[in-house]
PDB file of N, CA and C in Angstrom:
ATOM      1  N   UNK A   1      38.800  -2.049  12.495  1.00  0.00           N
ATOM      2  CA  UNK A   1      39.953  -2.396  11.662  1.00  0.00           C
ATOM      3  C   UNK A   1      41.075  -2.965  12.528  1.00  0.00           C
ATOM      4  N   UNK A   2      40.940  -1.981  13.832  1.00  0.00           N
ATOM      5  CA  UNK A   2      42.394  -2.937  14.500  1.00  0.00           C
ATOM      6  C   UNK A   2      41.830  -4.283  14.763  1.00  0.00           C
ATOM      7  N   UNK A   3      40.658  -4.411  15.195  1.00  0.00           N
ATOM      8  CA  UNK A   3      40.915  -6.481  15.852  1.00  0.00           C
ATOM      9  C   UNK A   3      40.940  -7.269  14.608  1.00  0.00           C
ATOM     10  N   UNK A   4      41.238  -6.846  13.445  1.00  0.00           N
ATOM     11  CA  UNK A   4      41.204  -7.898  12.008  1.00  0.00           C
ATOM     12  C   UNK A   4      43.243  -7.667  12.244  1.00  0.00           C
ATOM     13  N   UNK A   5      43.940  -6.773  12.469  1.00  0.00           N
ATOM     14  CA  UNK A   5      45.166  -7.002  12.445  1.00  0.00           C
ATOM     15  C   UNK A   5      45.701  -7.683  13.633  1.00  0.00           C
ATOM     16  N   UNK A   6      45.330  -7.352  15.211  1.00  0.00           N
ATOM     17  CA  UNK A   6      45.589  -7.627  16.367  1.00  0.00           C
ATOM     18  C   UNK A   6      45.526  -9.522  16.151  1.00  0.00           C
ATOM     19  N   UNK A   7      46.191 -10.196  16.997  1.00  0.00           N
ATOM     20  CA  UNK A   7      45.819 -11.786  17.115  1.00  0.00           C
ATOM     21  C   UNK A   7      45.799 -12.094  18.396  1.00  0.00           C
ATOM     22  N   UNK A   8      44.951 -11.510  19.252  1.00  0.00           N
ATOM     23  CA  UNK A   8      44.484 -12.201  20.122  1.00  0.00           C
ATOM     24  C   UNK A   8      43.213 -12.863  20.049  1.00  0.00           C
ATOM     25  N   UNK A   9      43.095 -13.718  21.225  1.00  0.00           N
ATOM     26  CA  UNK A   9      41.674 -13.908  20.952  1.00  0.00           C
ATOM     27  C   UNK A   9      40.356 -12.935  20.942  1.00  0.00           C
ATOM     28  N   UNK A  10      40.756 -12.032  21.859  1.00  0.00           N
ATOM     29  CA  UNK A  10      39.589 -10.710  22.145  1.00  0.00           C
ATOM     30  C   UNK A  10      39.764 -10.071  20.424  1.00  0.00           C
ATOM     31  N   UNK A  11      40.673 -10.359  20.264  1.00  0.00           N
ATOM     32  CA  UNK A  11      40.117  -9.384  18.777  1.00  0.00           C
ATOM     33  C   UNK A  11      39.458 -10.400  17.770  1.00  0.00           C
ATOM     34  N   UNK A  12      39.975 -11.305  18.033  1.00  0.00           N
ATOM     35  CA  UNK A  12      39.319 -12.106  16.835  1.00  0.00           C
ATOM     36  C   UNK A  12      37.929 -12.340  17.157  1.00  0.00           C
ATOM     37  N   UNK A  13      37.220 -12.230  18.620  1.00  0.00           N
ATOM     38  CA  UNK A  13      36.106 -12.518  18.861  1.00  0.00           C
ATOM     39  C   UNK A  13      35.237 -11.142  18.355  1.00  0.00           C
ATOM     40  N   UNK A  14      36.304  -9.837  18.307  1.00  0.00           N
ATOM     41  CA  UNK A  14      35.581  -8.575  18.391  1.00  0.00           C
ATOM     42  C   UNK A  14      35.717  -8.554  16.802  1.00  0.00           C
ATOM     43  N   UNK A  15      36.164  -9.308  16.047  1.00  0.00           N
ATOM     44  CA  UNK A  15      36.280  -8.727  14.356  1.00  0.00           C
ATOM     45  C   UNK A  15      35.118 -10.285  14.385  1.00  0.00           C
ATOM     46  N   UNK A  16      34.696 -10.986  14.371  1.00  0.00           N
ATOM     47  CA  UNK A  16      33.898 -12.180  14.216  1.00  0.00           C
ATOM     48  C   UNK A  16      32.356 -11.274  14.159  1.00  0.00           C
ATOM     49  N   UNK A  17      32.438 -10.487  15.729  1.00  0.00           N
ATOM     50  CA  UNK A  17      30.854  -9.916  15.543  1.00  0.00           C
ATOM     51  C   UNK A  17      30.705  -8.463  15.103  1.00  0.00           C
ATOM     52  N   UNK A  18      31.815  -8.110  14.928  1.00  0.00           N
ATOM     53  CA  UNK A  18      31.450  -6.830  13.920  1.00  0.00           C
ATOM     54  C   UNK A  18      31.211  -7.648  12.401  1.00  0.00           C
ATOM     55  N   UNK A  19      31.903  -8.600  11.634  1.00  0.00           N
ATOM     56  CA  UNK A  19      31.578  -9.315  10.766  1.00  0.00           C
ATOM     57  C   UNK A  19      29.720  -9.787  10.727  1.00  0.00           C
ATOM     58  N   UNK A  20      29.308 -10.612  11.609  1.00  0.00           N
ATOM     59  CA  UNK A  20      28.513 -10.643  12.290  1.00  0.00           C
ATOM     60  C   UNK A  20      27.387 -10.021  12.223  1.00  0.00           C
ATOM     61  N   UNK A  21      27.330  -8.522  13.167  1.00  0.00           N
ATOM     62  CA  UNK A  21      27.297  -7.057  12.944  1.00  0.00           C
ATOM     63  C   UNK A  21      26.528  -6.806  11.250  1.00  0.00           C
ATOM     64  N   UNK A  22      27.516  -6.772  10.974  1.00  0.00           N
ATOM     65  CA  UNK A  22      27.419  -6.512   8.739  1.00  0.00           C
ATOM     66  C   UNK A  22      26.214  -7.324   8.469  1.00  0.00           C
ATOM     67  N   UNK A  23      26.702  -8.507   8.561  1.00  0.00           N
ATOM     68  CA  UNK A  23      25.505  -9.494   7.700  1.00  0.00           C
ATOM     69  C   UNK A  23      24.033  -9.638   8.631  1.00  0.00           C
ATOM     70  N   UNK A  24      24.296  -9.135   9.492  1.00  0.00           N
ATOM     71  CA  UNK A  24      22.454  -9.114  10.187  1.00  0.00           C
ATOM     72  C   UNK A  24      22.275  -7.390   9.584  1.00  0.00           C
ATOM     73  N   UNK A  25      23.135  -6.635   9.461  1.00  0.00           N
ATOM     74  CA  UNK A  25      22.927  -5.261   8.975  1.00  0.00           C
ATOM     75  C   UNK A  25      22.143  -5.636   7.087  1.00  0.00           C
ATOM     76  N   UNK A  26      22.980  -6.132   6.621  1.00  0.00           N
ATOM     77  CA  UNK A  26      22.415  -6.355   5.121  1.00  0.00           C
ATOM     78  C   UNK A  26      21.312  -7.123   4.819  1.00  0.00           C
ATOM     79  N   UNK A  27      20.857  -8.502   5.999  1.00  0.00           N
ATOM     80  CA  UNK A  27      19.870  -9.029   5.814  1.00  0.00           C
ATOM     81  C   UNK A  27      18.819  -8.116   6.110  1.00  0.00           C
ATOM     82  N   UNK A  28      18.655  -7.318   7.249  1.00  0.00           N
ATOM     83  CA  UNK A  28      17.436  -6.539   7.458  1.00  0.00           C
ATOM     84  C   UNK A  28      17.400  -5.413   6.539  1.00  0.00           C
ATOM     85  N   UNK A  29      18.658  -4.949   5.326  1.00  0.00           N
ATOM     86  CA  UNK A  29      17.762  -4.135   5.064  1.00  0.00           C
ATOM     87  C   UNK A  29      17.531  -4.820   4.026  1.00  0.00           C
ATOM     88  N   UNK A  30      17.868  -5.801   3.247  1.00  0.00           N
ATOM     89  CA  UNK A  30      16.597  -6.500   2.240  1.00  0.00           C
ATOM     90  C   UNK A  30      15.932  -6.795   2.596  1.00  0.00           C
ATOM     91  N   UNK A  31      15.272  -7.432   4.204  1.00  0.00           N
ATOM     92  CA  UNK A  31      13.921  -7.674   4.425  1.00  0.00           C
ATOM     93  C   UNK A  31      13.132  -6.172   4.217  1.00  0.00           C
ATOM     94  N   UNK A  32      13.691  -5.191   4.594  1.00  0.00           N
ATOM     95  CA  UNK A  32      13.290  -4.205   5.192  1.00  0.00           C
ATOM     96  C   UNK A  32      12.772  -3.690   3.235  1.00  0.00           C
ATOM     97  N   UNK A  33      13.993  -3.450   2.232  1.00  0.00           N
ATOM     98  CA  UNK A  33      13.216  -3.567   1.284  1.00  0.00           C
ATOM     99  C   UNK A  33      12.260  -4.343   0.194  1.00  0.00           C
ATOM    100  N   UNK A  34      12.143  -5.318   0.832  1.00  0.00           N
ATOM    101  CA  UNK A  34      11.486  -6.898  -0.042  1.00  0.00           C
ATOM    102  C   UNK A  34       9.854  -6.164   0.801  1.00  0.00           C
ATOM    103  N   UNK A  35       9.812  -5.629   1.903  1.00  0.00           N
ATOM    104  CA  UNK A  35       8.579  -5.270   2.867  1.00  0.00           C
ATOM    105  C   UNK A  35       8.213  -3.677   2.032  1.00  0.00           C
ATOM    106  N   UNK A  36       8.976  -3.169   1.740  1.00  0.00           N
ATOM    107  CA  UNK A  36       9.144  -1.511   1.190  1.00  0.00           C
ATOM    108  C   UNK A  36       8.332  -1.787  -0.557  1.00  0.00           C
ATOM    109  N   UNK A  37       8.790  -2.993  -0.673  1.00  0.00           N
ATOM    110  CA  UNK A  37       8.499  -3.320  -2.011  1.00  0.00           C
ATOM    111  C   UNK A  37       6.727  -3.565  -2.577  1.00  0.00           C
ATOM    112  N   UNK A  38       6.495  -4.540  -1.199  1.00  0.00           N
ATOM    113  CA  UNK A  38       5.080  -5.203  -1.053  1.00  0.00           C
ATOM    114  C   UNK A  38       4.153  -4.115  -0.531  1.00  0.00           C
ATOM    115  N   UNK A  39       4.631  -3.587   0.089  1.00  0.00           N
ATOM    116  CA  UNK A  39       4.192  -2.355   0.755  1.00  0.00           C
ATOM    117  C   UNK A  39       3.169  -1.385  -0.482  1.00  0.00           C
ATOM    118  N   UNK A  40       4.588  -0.907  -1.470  1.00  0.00           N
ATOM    119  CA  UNK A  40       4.264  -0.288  -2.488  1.00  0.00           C
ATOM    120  C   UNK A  40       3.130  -0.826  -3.429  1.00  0.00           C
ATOM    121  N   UNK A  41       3.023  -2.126  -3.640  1.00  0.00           N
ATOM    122  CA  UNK A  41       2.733  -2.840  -4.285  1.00  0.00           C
ATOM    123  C   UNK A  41       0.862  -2.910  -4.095  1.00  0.00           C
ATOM    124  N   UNK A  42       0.390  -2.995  -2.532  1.00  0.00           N
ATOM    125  CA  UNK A  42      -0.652  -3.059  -1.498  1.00  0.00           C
ATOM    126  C   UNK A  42      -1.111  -1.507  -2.279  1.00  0.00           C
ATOM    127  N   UNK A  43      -0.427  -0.929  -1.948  1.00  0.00           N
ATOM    128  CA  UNK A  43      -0.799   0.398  -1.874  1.00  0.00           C
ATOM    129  C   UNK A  43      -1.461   0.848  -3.688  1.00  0.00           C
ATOM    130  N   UNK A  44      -0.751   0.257  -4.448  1.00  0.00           N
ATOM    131  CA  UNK A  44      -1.058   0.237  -5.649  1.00  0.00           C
ATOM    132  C   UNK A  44      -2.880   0.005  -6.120  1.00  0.00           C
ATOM    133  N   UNK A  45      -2.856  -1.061  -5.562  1.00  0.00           N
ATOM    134  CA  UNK A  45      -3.951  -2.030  -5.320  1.00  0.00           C
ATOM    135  C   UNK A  45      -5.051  -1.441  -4.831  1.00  0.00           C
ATOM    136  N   UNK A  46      -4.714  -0.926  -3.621  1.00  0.00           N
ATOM    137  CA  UNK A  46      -6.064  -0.103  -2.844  1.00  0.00           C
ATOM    138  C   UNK A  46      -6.027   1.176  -3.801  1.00  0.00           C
ATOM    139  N   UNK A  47      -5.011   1.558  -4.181  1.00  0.00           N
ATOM    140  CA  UNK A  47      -6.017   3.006  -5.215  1.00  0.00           C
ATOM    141  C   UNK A  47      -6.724   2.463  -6.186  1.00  0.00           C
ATOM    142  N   UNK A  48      -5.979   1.321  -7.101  1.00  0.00           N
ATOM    143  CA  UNK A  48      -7.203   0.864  -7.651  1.00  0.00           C
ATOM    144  C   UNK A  48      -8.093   0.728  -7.635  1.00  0.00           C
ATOM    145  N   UNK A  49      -8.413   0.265  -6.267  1.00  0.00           N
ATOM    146  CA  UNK A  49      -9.485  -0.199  -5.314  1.00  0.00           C
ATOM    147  C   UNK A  49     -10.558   0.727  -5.304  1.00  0.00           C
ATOM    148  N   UNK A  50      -9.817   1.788  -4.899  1.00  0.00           N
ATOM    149  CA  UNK A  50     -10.586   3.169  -3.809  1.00  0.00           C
ATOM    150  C   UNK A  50     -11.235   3.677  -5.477  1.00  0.00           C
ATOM    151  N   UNK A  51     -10.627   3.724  -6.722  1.00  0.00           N
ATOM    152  CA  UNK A  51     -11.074   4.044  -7.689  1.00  0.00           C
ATOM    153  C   UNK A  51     -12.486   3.483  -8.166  1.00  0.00           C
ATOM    154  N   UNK A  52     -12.191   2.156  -8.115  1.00  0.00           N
ATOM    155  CA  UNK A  52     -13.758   1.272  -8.415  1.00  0.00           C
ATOM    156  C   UNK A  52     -14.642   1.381  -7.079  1.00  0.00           C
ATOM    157  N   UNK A  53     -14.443   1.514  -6.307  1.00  0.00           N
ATOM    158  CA  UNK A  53     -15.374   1.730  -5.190  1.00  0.00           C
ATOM    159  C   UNK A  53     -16.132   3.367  -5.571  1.00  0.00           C
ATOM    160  N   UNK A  54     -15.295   4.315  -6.110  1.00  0.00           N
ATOM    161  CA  UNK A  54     -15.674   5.535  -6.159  1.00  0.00           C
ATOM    162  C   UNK A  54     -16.432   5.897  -7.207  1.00  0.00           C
ATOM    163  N   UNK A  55     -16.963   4.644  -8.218  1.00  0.00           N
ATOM    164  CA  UNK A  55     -17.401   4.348  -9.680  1.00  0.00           C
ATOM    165  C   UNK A  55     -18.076   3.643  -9.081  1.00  0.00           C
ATOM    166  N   UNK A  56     -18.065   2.709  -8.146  1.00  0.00           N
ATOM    167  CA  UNK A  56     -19.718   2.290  -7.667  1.00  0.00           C
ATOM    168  C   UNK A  56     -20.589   3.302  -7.271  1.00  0.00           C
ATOM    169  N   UNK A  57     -20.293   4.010  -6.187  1.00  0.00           N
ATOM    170  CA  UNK A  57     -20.582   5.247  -5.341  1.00  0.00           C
ATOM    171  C   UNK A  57     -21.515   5.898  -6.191  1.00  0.00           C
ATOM    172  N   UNK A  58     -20.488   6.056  -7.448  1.00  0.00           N
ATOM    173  CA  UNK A  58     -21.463   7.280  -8.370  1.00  0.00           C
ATOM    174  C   UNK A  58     -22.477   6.662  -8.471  1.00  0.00           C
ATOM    175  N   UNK A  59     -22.262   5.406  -9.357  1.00  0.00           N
ATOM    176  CA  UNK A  59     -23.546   5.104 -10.021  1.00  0.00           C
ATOM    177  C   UNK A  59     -24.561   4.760  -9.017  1.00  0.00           C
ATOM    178  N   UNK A  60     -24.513   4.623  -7.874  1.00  0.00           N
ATOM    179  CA  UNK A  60     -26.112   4.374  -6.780  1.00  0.00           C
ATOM    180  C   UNK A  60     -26.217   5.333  -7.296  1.00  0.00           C
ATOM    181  N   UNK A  61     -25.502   6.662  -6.915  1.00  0.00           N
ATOM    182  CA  UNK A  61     -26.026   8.154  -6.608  1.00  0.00           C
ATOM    183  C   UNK A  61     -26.945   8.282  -7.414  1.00  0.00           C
ATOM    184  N   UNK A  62     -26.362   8.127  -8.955  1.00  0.00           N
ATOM    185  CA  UNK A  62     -27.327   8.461 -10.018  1.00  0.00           C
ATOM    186  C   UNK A  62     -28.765   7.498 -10.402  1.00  0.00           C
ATOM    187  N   UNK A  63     -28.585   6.327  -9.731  1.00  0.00           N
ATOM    188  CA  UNK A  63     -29.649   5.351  -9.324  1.00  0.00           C
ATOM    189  C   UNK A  63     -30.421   6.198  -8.351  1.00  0.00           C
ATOM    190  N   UNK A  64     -30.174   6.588  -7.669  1.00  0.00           N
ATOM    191  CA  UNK A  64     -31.122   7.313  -6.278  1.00  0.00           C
ATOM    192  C   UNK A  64     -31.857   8.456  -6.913  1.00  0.00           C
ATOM    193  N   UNK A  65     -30.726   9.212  -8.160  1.00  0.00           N
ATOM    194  CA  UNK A  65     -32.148  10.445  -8.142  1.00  0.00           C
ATOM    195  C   UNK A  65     -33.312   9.880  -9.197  1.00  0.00           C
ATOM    196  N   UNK A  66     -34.354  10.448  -8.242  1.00  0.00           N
ATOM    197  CA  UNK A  66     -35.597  10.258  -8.999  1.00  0.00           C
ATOM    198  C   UNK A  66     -35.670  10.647 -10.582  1.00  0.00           C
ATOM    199  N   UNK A  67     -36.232   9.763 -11.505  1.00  0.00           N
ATOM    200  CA  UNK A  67     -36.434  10.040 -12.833  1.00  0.00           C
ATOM    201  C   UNK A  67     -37.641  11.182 -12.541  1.00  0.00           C
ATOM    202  N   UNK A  68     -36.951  12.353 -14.341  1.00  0.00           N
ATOM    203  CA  UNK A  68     -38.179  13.442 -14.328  1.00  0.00           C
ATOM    204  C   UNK A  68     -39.656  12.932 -14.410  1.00  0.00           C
ATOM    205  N   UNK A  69     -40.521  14.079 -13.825  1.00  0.00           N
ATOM    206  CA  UNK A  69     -41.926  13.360 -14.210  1.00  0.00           C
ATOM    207  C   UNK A  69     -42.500  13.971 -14.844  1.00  0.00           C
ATOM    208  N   UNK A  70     -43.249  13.403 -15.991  1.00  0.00           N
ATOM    209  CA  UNK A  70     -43.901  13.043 -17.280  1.00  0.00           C
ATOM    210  C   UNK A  70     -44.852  14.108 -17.110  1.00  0.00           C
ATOM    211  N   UNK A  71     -44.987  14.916 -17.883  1.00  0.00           N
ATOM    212  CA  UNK A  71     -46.330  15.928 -17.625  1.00  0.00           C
ATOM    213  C   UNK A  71     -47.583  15.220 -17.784  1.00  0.00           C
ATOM    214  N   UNK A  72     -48.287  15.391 -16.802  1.00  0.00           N
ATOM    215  CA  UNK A  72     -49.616  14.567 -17.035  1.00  0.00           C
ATOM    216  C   UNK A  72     -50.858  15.174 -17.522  1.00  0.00           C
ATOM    217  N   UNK A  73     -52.079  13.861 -18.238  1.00  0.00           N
ATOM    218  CA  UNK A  73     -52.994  14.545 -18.870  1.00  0.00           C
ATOM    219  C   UNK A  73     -53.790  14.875 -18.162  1.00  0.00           C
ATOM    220  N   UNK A  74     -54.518  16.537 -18.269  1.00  0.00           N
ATOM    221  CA  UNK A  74     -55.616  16.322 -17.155  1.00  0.00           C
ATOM    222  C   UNK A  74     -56.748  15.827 -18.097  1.00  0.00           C
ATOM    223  N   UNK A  75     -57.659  15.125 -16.884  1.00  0.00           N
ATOM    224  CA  UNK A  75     -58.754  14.095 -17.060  1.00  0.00           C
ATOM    225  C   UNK A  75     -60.041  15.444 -17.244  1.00  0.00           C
ATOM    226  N   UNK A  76     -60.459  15.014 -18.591  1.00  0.00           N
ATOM    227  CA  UNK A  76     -61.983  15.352 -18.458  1.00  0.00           C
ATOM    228  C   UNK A  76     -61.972  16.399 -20.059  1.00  0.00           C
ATOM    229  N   UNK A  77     -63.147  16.703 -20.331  1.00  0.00           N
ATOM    230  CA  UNK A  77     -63.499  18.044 -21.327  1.00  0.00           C
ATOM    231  C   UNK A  77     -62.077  19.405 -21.220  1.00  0.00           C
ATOM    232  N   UNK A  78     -61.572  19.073 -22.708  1.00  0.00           N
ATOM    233  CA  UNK A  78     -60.683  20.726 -22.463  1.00  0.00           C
ATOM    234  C   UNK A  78     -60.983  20.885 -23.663  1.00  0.00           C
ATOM    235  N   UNK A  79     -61.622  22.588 -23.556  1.00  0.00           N
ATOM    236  CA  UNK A  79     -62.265  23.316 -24.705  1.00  0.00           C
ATOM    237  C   UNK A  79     -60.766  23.515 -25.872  1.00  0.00           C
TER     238      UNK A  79
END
């Protein structure tokens, strides 16, 4: 606050980059949330993701087990 009242040059150079200062402060944190945003967004996506992957999964599984087997006839003369 004092180098915005002071008029020298040292203050005006020291209120320029605290000014300065601010606006690289506010740009990074909208990058920082525009990244927070996409972030969230990714993350959305892969649970989706991880969901249909986990609905493929099943169904091999249930592809893999063997179907029951059929009682068979025995061959030949039954009294």
């Amino acid at each position: 606050m004092l180098s915005s009242v002071l008029n020298s040059e040292r203050a005006i150079q020291v209120n320029i980059a605290i000014m300065r200062a601010f606006v690289r402060l506010k740009t990074i944190l909208s990058t920082h949330k525009e990244l927070a945003h996409k972030l969230n967004e990714l993350e959305r996506k892969i649970e989706k993701h991880d969901a249909d992957i986990g609905t493929i999964f099943e169904a091999i599984r249930q592809l893999m087990v063997p179907p029951p087997e059929k009682p068979r006839r025995r061959i030949g003369f039954h009294p």
